[in-house]
PDB file of N, CA and C in Angstrom:
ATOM      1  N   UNK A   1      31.912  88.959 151.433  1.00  0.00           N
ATOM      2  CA  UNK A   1      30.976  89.518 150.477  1.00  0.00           C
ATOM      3  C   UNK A   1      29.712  88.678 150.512  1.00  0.00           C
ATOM      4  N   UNK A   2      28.538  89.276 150.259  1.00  0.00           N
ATOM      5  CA  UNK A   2      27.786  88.799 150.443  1.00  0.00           C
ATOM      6  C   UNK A   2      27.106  88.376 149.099  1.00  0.00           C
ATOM      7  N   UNK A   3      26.013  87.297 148.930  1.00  0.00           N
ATOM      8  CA  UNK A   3      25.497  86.436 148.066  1.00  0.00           C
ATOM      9  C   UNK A   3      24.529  87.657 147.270  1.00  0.00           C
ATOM     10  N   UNK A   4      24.832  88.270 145.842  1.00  0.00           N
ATOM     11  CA  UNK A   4      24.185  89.228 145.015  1.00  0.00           C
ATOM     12  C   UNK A   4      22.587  88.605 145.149  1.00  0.00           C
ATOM     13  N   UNK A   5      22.148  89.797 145.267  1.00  0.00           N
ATOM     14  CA  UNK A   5      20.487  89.491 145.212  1.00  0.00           C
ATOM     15  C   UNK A   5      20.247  89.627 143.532  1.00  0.00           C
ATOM     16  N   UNK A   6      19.275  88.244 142.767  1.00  0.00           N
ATOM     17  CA  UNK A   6      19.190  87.965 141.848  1.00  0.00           C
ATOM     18  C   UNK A   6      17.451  88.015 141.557  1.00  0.00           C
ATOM     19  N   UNK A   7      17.346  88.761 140.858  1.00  0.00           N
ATOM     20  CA  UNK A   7      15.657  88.965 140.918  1.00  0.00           C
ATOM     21  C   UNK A   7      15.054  87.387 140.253  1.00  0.00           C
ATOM     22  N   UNK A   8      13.900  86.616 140.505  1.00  0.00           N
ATOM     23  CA  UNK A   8      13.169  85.652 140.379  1.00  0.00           C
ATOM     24  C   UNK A   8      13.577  85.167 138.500  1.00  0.00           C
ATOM     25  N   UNK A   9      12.995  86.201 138.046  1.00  0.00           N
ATOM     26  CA  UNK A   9      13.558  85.749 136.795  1.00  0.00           C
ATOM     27  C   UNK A   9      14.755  86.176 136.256  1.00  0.00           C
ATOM     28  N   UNK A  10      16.211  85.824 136.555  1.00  0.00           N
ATOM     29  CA  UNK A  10      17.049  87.171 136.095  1.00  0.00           C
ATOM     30  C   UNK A  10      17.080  86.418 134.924  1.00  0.00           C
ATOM     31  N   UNK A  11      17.788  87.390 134.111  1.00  0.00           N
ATOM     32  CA  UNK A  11      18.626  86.663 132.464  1.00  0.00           C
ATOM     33  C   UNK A  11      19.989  86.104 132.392  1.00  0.00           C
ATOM     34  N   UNK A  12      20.492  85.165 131.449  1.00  0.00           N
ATOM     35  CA  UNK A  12      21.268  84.581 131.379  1.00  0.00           C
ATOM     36  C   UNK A  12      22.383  85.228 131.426  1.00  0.00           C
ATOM     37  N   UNK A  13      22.753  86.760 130.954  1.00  0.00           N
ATOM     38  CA  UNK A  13      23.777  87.683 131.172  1.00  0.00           C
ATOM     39  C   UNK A  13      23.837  87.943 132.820  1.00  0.00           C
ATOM     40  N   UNK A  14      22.517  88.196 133.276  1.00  0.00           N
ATOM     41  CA  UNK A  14      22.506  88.558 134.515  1.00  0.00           C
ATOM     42  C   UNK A  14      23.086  87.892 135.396  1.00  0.00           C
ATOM     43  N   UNK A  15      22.902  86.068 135.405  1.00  0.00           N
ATOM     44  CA  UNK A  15      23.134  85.292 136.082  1.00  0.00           C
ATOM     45  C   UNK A  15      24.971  85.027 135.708  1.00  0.00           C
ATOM     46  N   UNK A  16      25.569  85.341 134.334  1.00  0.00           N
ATOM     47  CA  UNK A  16      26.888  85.008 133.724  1.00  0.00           C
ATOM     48  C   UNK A  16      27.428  86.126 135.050  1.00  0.00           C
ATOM     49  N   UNK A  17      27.051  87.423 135.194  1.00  0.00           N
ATOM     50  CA  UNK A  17      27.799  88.622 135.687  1.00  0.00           C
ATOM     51  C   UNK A  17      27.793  87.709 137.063  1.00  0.00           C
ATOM     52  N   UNK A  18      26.816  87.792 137.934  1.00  0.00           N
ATOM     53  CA  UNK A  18      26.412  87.105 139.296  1.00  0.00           C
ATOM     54  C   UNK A  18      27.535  86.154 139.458  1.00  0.00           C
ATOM     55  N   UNK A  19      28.026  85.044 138.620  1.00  0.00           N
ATOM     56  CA  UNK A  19      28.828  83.946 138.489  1.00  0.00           C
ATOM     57  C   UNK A  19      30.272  84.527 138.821  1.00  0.00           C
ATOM     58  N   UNK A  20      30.355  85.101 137.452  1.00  0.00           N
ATOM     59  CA  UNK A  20      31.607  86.067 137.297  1.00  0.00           C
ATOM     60  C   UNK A  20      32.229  86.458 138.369  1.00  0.00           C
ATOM     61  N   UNK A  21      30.935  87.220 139.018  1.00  0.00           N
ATOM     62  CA  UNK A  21      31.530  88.318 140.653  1.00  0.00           C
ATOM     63  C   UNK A  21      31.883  87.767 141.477  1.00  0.00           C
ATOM     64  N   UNK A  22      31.190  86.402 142.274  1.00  0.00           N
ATOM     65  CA  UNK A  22      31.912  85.952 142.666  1.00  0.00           C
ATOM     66  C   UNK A  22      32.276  84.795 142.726  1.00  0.00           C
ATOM     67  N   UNK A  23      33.404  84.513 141.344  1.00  0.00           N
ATOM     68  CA  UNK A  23      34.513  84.187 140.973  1.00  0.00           C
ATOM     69  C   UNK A  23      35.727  84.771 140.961  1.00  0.00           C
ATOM     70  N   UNK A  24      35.215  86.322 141.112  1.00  0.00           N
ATOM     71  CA  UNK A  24      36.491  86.805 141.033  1.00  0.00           C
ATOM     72  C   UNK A  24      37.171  87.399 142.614  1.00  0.00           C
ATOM     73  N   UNK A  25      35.354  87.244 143.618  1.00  0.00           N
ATOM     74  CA  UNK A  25      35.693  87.425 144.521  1.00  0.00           C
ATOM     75  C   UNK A  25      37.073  86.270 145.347  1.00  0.00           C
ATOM     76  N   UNK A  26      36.086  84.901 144.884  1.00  0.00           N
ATOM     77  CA  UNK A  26      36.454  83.936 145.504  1.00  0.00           C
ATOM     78  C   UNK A  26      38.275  83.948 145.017  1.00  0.00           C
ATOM     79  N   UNK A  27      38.545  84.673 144.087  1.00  0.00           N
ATOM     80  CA  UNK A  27      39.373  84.096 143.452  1.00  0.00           C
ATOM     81  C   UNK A  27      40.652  85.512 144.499  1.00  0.00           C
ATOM     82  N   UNK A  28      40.210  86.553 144.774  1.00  0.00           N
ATOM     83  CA  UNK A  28      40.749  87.644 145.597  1.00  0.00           C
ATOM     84  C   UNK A  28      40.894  86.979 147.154  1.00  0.00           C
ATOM     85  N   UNK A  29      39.938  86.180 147.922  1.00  0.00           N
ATOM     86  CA  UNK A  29      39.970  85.638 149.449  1.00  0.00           C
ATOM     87  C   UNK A  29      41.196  84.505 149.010  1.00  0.00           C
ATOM     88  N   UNK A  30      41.447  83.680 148.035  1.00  0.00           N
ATOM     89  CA  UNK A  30      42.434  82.822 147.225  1.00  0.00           C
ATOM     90  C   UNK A  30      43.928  83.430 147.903  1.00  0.00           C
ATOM     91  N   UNK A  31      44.078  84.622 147.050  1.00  0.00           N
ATOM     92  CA  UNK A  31      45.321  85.281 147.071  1.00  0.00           C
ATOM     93  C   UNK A  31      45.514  85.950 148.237  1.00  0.00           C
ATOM     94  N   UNK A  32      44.402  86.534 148.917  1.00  0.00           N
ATOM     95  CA  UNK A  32      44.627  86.704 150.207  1.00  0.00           C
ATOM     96  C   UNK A  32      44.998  86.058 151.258  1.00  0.00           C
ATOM     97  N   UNK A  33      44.299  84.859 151.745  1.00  0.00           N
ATOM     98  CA  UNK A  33      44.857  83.732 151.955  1.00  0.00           C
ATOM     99  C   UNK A  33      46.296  83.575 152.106  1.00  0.00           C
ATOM    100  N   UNK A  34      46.669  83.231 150.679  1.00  0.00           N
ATOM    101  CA  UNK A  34      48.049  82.567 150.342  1.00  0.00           C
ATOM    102  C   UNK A  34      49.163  83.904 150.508  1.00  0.00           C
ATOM    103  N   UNK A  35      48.653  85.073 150.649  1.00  0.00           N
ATOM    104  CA  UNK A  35      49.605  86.224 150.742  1.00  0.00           C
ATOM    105  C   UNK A  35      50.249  86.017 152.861  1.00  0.00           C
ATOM    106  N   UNK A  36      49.087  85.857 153.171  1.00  0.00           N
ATOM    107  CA  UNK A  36      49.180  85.222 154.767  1.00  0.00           C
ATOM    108  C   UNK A  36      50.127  84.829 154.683  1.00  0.00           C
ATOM    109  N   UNK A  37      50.119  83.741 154.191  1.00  0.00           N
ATOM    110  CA  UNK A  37      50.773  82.227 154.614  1.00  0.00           C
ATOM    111  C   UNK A  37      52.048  82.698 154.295  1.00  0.00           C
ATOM    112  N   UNK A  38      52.300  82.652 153.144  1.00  0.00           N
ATOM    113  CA  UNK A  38      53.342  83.739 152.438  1.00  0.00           C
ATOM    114  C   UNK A  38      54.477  84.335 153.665  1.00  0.00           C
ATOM    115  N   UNK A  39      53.821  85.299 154.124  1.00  0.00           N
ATOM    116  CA  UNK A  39      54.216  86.340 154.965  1.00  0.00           C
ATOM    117  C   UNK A  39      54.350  86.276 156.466  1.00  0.00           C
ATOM    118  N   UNK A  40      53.876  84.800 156.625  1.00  0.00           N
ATOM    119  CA  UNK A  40      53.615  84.340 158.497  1.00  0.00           C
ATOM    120  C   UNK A  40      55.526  84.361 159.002  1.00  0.00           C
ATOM    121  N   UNK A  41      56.423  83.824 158.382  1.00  0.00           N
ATOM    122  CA  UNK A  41      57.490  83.861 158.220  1.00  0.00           C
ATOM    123  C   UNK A  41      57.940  85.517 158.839  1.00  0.00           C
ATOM    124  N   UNK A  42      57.825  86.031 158.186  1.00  0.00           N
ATOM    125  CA  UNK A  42      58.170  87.505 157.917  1.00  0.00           C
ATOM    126  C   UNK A  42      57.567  88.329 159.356  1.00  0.00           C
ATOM    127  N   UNK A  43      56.321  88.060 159.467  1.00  0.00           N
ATOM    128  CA  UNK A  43      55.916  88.629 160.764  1.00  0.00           C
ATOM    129  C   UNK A  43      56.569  88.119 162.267  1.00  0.00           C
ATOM    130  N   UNK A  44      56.783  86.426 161.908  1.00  0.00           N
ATOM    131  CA  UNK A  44      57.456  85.789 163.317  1.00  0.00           C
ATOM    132  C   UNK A  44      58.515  86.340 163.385  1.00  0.00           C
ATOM    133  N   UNK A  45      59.469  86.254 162.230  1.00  0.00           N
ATOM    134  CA  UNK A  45      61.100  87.197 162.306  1.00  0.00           C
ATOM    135  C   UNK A  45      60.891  88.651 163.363  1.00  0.00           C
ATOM    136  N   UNK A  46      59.725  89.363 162.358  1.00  0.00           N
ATOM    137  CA  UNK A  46      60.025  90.677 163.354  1.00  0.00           C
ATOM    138  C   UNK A  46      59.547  90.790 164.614  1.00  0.00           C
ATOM    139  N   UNK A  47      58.413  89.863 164.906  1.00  0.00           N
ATOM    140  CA  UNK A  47      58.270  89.818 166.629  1.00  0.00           C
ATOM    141  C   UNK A  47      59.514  89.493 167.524  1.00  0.00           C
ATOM    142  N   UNK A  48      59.858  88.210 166.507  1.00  0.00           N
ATOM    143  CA  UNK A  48      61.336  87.898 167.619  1.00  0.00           C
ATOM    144  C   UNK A  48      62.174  88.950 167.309  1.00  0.00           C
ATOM    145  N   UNK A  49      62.201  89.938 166.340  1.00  0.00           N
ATOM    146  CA  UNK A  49      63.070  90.717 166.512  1.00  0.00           C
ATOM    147  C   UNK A  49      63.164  91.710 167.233  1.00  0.00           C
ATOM    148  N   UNK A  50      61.858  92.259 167.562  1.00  0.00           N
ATOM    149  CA  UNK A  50      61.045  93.430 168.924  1.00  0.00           C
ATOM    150  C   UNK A  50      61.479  92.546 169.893  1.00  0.00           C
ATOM    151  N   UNK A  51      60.859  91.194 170.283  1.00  0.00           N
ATOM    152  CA  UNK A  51      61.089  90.609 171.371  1.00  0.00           C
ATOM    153  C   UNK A  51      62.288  90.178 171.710  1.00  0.00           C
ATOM    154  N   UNK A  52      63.388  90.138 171.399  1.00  0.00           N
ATOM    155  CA  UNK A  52      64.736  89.881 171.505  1.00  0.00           C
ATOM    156  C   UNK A  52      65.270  91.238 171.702  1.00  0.00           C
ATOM    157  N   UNK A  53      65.260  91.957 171.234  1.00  0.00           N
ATOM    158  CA  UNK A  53      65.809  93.646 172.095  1.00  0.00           C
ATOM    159  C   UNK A  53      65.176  94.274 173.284  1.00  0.00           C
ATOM    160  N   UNK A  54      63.717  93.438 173.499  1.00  0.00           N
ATOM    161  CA  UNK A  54      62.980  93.873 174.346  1.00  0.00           C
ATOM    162  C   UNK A  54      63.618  92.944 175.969  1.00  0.00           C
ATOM    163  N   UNK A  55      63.584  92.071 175.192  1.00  0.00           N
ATOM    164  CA  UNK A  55      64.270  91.459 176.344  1.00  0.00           C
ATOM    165  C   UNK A  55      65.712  91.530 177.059  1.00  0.00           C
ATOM    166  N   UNK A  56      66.628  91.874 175.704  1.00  0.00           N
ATOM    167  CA  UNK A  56      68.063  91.993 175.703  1.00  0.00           C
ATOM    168  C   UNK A  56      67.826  93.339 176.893  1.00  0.00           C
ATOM    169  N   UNK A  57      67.149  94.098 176.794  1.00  0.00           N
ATOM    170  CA  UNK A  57      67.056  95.332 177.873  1.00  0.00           C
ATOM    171  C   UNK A  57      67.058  94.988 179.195  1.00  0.00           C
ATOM    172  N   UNK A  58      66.169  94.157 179.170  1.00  0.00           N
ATOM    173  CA  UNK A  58      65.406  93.326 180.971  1.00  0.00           C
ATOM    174  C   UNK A  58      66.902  93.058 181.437  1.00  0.00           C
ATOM    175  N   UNK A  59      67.861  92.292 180.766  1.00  0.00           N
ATOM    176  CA  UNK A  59      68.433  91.522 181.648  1.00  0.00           C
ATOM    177  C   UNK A  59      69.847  91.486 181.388  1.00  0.00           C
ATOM    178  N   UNK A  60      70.734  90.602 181.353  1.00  0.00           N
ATOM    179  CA  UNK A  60      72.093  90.877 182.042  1.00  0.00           C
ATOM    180  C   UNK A  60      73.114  90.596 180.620  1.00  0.00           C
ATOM    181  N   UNK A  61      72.035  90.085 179.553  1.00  0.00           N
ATOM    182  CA  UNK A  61      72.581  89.412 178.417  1.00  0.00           C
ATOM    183  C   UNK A  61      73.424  90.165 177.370  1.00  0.00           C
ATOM    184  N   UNK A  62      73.942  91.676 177.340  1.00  0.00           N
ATOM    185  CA  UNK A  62      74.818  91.877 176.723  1.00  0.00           C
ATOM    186  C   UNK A  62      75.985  91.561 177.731  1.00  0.00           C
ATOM    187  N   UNK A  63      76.203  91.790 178.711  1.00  0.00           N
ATOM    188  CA  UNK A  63      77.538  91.410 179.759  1.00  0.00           C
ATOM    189  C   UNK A  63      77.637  89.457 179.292  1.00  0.00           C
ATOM    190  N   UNK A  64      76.522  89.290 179.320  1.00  0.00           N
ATOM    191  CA  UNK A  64      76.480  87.719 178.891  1.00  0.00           C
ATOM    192  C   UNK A  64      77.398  87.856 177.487  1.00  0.00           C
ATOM    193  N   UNK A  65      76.712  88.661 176.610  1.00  0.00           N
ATOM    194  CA  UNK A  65      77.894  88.792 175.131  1.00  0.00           C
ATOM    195  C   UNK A  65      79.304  88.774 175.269  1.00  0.00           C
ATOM    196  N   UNK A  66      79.181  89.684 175.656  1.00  0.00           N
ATOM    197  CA  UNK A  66      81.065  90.182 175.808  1.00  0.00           C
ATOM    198  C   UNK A  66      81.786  88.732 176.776  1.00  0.00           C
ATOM    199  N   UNK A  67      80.834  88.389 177.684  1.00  0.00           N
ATOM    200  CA  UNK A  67      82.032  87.149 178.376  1.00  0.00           C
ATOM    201  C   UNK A  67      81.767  86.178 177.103  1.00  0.00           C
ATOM    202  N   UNK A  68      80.548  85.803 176.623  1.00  0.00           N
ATOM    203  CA  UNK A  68      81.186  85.009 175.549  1.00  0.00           C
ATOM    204  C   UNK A  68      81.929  84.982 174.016  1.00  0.00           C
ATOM    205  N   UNK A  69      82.111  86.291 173.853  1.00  0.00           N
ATOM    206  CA  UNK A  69      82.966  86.696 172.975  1.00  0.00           C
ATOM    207  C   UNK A  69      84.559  86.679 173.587  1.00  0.00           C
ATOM    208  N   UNK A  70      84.297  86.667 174.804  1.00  0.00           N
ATOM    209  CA  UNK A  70      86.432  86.557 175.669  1.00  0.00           C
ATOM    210  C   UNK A  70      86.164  85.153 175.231  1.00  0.00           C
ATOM    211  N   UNK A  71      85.257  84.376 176.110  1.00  0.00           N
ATOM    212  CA  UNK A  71      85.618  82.671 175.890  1.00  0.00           C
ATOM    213  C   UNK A  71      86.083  82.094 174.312  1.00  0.00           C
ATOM    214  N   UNK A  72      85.293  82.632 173.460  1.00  0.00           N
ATOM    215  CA  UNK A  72      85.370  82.290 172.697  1.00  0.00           C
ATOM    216  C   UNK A  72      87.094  82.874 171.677  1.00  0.00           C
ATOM    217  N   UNK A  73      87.121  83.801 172.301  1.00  0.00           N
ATOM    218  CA  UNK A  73      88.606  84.455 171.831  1.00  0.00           C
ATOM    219  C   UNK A  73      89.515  83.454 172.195  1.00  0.00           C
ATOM    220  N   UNK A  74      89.325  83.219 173.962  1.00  0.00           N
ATOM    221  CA  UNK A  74      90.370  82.607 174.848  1.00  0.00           C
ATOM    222  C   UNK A  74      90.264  80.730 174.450  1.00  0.00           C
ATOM    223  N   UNK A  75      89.024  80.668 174.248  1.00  0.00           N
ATOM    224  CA  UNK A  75      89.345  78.536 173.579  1.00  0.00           C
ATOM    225  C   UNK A  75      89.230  78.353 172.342  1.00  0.00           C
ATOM    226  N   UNK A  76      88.443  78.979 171.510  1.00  0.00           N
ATOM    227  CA  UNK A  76      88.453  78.826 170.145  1.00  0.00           C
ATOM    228  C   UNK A  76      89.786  79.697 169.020  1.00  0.00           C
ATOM    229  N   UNK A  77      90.163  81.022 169.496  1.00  0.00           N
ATOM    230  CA  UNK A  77      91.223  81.410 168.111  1.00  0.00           C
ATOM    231  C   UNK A  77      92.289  81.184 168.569  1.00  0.00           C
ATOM    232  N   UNK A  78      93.694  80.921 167.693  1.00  0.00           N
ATOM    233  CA  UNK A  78      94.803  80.561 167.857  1.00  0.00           C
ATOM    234  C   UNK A  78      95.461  81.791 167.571  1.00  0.00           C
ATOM    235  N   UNK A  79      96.727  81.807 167.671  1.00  0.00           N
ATOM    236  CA  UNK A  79      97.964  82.687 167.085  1.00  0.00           C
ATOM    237  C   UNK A  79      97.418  84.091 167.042  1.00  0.00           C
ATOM    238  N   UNK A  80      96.910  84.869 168.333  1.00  0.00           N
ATOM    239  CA  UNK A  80      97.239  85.853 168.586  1.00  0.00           C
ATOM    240  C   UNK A  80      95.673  87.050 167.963  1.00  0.00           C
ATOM    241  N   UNK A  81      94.645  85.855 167.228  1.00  0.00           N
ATOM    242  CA  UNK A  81      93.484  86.741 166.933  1.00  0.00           C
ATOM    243  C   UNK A  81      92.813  87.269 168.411  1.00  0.00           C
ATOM    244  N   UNK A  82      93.276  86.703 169.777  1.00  0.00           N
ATOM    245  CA  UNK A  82      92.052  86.421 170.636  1.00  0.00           C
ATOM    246  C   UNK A  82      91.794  88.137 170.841  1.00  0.00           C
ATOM    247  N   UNK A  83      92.856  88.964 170.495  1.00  0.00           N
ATOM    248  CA  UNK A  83      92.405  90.473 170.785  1.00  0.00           C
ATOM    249  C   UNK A  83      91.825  90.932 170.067  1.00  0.00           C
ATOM    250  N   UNK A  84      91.882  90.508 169.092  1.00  0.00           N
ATOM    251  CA  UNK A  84      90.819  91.014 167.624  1.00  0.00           C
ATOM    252  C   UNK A  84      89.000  90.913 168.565  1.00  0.00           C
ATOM    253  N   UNK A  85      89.053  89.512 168.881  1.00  0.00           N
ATOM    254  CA  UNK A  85      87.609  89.019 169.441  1.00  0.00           C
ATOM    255  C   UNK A  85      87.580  89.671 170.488  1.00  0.00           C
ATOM    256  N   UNK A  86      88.453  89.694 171.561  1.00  0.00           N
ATOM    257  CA  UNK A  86      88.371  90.626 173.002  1.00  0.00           C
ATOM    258  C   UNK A  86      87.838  92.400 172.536  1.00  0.00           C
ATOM    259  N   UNK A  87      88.236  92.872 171.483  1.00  0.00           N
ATOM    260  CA  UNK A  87      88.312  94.169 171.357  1.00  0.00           C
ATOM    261  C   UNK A  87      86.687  94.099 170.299  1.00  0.00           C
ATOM    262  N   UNK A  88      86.361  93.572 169.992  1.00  0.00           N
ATOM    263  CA  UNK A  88      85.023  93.250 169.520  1.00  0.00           C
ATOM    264  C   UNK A  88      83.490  93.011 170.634  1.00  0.00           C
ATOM    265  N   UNK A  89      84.465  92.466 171.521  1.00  0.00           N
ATOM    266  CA  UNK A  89      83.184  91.986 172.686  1.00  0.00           C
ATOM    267  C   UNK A  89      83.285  93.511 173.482  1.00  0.00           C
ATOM    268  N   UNK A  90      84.574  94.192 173.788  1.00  0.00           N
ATOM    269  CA  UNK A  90      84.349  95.586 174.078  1.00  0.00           C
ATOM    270  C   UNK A  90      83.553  96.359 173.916  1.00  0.00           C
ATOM    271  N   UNK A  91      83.725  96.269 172.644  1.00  0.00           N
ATOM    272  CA  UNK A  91      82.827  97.406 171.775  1.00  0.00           C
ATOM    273  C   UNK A  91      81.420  96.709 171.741  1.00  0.00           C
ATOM    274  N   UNK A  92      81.085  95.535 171.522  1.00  0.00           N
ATOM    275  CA  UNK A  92      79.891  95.583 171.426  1.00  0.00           C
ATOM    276  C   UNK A  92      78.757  95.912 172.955  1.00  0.00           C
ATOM    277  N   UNK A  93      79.781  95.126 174.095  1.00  0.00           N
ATOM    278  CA  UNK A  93      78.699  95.633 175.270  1.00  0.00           C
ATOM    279  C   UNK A  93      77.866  96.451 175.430  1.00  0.00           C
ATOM    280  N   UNK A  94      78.865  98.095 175.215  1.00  0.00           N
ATOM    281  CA  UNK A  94      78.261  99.353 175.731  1.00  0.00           C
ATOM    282  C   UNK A  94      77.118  99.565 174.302  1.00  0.00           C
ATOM    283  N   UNK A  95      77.309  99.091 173.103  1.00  0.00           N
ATOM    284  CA  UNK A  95      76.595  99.006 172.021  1.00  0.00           C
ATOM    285  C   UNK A  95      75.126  98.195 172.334  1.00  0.00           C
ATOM    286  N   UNK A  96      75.349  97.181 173.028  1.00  0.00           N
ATOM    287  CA  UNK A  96      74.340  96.354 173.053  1.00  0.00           C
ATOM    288  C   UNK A  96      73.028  96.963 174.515  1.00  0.00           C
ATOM    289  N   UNK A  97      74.222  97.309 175.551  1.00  0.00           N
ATOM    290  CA  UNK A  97      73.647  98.053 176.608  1.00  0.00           C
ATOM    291  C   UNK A  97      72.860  99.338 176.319  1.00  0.00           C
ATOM    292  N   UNK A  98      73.240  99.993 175.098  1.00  0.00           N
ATOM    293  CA  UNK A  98      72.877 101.730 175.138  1.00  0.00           C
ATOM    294  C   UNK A  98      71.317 101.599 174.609  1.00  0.00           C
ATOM    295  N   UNK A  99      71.150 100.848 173.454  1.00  0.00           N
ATOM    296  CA  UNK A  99      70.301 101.051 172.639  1.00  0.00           C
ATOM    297  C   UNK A  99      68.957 100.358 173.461  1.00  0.00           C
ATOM    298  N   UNK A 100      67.496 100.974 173.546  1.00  0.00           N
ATOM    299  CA  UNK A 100      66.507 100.863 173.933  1.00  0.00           C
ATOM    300  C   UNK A 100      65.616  99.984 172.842  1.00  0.00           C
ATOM    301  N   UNK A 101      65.008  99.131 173.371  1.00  0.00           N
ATOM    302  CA  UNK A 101      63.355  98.124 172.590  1.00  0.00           C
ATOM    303  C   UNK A 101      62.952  99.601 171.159  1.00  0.00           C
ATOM    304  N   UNK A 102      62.714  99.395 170.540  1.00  0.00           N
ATOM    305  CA  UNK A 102      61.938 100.283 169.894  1.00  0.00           C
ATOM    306  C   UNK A 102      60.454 100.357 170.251  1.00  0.00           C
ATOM    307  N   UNK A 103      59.748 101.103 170.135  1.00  0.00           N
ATOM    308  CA  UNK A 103      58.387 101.129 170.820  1.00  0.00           C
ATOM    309  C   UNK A 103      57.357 100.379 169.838  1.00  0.00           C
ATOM    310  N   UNK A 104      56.816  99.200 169.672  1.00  0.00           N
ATOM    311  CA  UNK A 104      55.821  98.807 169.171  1.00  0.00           C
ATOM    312  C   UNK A 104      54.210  98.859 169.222  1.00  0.00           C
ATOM    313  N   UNK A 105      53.760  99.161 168.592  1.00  0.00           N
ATOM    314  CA  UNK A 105      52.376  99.664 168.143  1.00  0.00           C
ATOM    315  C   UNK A 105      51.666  98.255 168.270  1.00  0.00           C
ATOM    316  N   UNK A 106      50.503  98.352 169.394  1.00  0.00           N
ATOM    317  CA  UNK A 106      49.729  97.009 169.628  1.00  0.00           C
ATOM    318  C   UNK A 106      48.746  97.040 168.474  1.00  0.00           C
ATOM    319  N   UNK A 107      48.398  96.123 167.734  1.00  0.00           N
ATOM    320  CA  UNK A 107      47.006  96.320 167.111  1.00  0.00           C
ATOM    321  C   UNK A 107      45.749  96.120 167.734  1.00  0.00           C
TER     322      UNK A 107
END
């Protein structure tokens, strides 16, 4: 915003309003600001979240899932869960394989 043009002699109301405006401007670029900052969080999440399916597409990393969902069946659970985890890494492959990047809008 730009600096109100104030005629040579204004009046003391004139100059209170002038003050006022921007105060209240300054006080709006304030919250704008801090709404940013706020929200920088929120925007990195969803890039990595475009960029992590975008990539999961490129390359070999749901087959990467499912073997580490066996490993993890086969060294980490005891007494007979490891099919619970095996039948989980199943299902998720063709899950992880099917689904496409969603299309993102460049600004």
């Amino acid at each position: 915003m730009s600096l109100p043009e104030l005629p040579a002699k204004a009046s003391r109301s004139e100059l209170r309003k002038a003050m006022l405006r921007l105060r209240l401007e300054m006080h709006r670029q304030e919250l704008r600001h801090e709404t940013l900052v706020m929200l920088q969080p929120l925007r990195q999440a969803q890039y990595l979240g475009s960029h992590w399916r975008e990539e999961l597409s490129k390359s070999n990393a749901p087959l990467w899932v499912a073997g580490g969902a066996l490993l993890l069946a086969t060294l980490g659970v005891r007494r007979g869960n490891w099919r619970r985890w095996l039948r989980i890494a199943l299902i998720a492959f063709p899950l992880l394989r099917r689904n496409p990047p969603r299309e993102t809008k460049a600004p």
